[in-house]
Protein backbone atom coordinates (compact mmCIF):
# COMPACT_ATOMS: atom_id res chain seq x y z
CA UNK A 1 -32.75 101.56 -2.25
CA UNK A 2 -29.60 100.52 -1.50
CA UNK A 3 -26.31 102.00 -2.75
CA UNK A 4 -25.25 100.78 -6.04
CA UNK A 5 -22.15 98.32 -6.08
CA UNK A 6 -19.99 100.83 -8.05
CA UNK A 7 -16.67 99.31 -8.00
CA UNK A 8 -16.73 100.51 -4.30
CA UNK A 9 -15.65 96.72 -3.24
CA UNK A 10 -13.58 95.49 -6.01
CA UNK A 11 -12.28 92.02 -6.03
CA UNK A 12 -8.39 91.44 -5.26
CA UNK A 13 -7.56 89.13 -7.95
CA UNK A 14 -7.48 89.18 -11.59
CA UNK A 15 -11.05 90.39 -13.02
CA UNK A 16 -13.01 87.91 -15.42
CA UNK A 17 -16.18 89.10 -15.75
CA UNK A 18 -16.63 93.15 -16.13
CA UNK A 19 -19.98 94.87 -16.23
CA UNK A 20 -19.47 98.22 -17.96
CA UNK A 21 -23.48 100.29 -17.22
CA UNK A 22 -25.43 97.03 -18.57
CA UNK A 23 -29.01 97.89 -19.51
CA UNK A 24 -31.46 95.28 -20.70
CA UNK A 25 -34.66 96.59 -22.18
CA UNK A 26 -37.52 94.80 -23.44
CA UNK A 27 -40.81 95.94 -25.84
CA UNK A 28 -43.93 94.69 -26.37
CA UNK A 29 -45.97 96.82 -28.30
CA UNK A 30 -46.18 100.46 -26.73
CA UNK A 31 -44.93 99.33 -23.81
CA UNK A 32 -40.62 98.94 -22.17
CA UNK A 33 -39.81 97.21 -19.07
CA UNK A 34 -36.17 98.07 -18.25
CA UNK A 35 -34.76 94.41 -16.56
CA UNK A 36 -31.23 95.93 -15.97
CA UNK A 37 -30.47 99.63 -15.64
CA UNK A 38 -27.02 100.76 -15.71
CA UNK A 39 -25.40 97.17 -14.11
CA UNK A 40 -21.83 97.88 -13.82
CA UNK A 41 -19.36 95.35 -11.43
CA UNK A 42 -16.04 93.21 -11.72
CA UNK A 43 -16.42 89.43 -10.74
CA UNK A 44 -12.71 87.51 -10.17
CA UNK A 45 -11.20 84.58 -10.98
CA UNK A 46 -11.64 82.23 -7.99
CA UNK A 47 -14.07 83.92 -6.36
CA UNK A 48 -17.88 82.62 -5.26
CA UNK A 49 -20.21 85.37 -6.13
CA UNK A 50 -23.90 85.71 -4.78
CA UNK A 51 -26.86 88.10 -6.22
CA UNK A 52 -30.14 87.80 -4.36
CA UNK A 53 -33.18 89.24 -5.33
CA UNK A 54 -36.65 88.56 -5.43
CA UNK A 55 -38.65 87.22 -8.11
CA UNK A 56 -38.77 89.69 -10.94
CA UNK A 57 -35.55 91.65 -10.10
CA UNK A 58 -33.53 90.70 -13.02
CA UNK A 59 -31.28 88.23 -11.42
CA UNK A 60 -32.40 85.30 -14.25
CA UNK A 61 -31.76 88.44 -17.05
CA UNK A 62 -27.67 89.61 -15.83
CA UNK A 63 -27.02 85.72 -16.02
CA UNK A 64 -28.13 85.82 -19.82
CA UNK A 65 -26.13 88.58 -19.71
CA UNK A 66 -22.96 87.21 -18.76
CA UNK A 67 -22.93 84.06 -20.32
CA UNK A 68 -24.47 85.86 -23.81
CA UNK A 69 -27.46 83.68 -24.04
CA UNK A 70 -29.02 87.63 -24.55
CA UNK A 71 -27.78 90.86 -25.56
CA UNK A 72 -27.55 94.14 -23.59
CA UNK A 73 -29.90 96.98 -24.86
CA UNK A 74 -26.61 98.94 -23.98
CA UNK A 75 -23.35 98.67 -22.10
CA UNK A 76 -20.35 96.30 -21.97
CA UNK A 77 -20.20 92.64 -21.23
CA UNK A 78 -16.61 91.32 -21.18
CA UNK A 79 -15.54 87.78 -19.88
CA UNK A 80 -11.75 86.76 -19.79
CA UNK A 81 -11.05 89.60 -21.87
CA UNK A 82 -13.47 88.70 -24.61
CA UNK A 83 -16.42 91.43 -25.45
CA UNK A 84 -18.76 89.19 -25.75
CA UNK A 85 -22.06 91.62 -26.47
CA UNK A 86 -20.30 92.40 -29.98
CA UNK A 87 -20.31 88.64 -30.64
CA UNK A 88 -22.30 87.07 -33.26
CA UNK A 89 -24.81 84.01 -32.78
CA UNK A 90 -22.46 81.44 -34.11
CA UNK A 91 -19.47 82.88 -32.05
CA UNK A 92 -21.62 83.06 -29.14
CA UNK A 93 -22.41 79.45 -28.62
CA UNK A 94 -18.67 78.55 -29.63
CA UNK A 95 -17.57 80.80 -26.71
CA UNK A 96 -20.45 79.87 -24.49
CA UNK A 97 -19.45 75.71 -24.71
CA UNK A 98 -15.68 76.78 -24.21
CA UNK A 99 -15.97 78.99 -21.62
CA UNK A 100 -18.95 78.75 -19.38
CA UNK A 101 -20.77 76.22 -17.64
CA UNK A 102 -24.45 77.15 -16.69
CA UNK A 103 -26.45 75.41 -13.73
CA UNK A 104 -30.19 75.84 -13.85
CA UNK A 105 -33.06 75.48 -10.94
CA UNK A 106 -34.68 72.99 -13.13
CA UNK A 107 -31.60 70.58 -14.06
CA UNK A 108 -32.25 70.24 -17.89
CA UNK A 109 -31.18 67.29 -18.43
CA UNK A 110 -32.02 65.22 -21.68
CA UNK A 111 -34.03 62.64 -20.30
CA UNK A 112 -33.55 60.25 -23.04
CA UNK A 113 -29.29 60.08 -22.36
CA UNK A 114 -28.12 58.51 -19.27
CA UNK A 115 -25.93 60.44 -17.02
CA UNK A 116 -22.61 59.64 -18.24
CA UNK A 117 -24.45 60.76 -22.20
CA UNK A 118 -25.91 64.22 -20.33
CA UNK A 119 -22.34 64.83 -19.39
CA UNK A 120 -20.56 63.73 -22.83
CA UNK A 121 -22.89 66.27 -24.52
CA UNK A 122 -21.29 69.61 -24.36
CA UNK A 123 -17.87 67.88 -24.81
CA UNK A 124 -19.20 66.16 -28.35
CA UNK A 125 -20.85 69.38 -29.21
CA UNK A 126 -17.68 71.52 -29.25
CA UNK A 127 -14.99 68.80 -30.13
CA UNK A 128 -12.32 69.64 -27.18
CA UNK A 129 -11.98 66.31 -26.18
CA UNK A 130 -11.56 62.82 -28.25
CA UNK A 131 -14.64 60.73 -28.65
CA UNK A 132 -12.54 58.08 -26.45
CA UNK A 133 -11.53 60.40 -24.11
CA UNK A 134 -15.13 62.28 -23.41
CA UNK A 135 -16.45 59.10 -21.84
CA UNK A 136 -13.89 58.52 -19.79
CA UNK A 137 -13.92 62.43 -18.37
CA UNK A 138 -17.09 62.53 -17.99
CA UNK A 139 -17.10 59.28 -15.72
CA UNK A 140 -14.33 61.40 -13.83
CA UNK A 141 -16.29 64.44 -13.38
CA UNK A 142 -19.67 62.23 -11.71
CA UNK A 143 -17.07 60.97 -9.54
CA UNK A 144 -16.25 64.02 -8.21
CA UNK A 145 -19.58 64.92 -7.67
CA UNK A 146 -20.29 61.74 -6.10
CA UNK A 147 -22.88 59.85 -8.29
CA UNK A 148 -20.75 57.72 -10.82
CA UNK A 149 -22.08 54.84 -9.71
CA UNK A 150 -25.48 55.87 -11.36
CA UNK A 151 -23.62 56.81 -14.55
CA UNK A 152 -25.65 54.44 -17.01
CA UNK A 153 -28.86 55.54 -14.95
CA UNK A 154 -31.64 57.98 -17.00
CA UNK A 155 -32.32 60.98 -15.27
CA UNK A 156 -36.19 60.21 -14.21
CA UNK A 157 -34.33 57.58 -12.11
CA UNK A 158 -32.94 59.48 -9.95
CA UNK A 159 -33.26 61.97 -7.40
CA UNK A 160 -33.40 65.70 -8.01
CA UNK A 161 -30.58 66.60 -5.76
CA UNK A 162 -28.99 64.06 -7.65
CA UNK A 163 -29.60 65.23 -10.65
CA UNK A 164 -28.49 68.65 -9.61
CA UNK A 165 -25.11 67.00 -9.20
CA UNK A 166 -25.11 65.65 -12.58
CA UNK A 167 -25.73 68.99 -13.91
CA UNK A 168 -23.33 70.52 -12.03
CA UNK A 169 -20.78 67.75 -13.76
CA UNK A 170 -21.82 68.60 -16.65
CA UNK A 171 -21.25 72.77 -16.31
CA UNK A 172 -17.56 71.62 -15.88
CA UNK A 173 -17.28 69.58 -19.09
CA UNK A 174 -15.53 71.54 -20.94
CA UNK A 175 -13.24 72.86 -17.91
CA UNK A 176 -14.59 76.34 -18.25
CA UNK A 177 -12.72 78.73 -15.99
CA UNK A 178 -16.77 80.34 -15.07
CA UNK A 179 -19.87 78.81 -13.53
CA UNK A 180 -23.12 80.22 -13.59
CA UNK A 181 -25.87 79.00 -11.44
CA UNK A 182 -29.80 80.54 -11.53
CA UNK A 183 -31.17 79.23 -8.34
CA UNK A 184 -29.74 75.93 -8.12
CA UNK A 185 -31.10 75.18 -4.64
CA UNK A 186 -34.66 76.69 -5.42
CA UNK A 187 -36.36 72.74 -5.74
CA UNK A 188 -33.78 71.30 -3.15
CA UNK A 189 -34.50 70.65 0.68
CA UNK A 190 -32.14 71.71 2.87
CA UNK A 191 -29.98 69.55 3.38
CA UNK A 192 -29.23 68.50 -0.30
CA UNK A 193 -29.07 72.22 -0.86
CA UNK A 194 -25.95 72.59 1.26
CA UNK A 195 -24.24 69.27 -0.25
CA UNK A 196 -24.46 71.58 -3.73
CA UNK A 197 -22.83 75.03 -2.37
CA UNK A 198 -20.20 72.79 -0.65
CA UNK A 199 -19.95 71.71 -4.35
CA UNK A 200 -20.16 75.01 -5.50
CA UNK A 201 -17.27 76.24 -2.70
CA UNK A 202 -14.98 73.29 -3.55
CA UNK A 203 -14.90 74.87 -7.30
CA UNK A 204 -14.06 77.87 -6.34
CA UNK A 205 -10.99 76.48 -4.52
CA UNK A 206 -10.13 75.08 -7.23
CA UNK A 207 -9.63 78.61 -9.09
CA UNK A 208 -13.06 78.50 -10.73
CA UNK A 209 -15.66 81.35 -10.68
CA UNK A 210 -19.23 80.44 -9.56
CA UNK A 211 -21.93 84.02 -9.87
CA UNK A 212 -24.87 81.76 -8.33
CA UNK A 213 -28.17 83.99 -8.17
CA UNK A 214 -30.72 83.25 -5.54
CA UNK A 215 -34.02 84.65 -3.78
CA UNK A 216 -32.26 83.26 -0.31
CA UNK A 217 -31.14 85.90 1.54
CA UNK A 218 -29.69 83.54 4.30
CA UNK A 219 -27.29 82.16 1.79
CA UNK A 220 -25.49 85.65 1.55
CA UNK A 221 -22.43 84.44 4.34
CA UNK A 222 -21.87 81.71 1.90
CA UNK A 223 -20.53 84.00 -0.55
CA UNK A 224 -17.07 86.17 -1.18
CA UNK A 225 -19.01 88.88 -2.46
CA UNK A 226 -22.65 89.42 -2.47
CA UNK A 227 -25.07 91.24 -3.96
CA UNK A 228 -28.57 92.60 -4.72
CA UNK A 229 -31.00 93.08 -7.60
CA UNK A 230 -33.67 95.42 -6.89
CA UNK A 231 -35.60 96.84 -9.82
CA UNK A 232 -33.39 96.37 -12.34
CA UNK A 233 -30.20 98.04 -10.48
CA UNK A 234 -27.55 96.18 -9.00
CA UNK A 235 -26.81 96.90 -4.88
CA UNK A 236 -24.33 96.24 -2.59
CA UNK A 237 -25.30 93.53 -0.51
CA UNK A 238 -23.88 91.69 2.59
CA UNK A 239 -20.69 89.38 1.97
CA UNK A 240 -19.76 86.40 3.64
CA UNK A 241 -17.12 88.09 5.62
């Protein structure tokens, strides 16, 4: 196994999300299967993070991690200075819509909204922006991912690479300073893959965070910082340097 990534390449800028010996343990019956074991790292502000690892290797489990959709068996979780493993339910999904926006392999989009409602959703749900005004950011934020024309379009009637754009849209919302992505290139061909990390990198330059977890090991020159799951334990991996 590889050396664990102990702080021994620590980002330059200003840390938002800090791993402090994350274990994740789950029981069924007599039996434990340890997902995490003793994760600890820093991820920056502005910086495009990779974790690969194969299927099985936790990388789906220190996502739920970060963005609290589970709780560590033990450890630290703390994102923009906020402890979020001593948070309750209710404070959880009040951070979560505030602060993080989560891209997923498999889209999830409501297929009964159009685009432009998919994308007005997490803005409605916490109440940042004015009824009048969602609409109009939302229309703003498929622009920039280059499918507002399709705005009043359901999502069966589009493409998924296209749809992976509207989810992408709709991770940014709420303008969360963190993005979160569990293979979001997993159902994609190759070439709409790339059009979503150049996405994904034009984020980042805009001061945004993206950890995006992947089986890919050919993506790892894409990233600042990479990194590997194996077993549970988080390894140093190759960066894109």
């Amino acid at each position: 196994m590889r050396e664990r990534a102990r702080e021994r390449r620590p980002c330059d800028g200003e840390p938002l999300v800090v791993l402090r010996e994350v274990g994740k343990v789950y029981r069924s019956g007599a039996e434990t299967l340890a997902a995490l074991r003793s994760v600890s790292a820093t991820f920056c502000r502005g910086e495009f993070v990779g974790v690969v690892g194969k299927s099985g290797a936790g990388k789906s489990t220190l996502l739920n991690m970060i963005t609290g959709l589970d709780h560590p068996t033990s450890g630290e979780v703390l994102v923009g200075g906020t402890a979020i493993h001593t948070l309750g339910e209710s404070a959880l999904a009040l951070w979560r819509g505030r602060n993080v926006g989560v891209v997923y392999q498999s889209f999830e989009l409501l297929p009964t909204l159009t685009l432009l409602g998919n994308v007005c959703l997490p803005m409605d749900l916490c109440g940042l922006y004015h009824p009048v005004e969602s609409p109009r950011r939302a229309l703003d934020l498929l622009d920039q991912v280059g499918i507002a024309e399709h705005a009043h379009k359901h999502p069966g009637e589009i493409s998924g690479g296209q749809q992976q754009r509207v989810a992408i849209a709709r991770a940014l919302a709420n303008d969360p300073p963190l993005v979160v992505a569990d293979e979001p290139t997993g159902n994609l061909d190759s070439a709409t893959a790339e059009t979503i990390l150049e996405l994904f990198e034009g984020l980042v330059a805009q001061g945004r965070t993206v950890i995006m977890v992947t089986h890919d090991e050919t993506l790892a020159p894409r990233f600042h910082r990479g990194f590997a799951l194996e077993d549970g334990a988080l390894c140093e991996g190759v960066a894109g340097e």
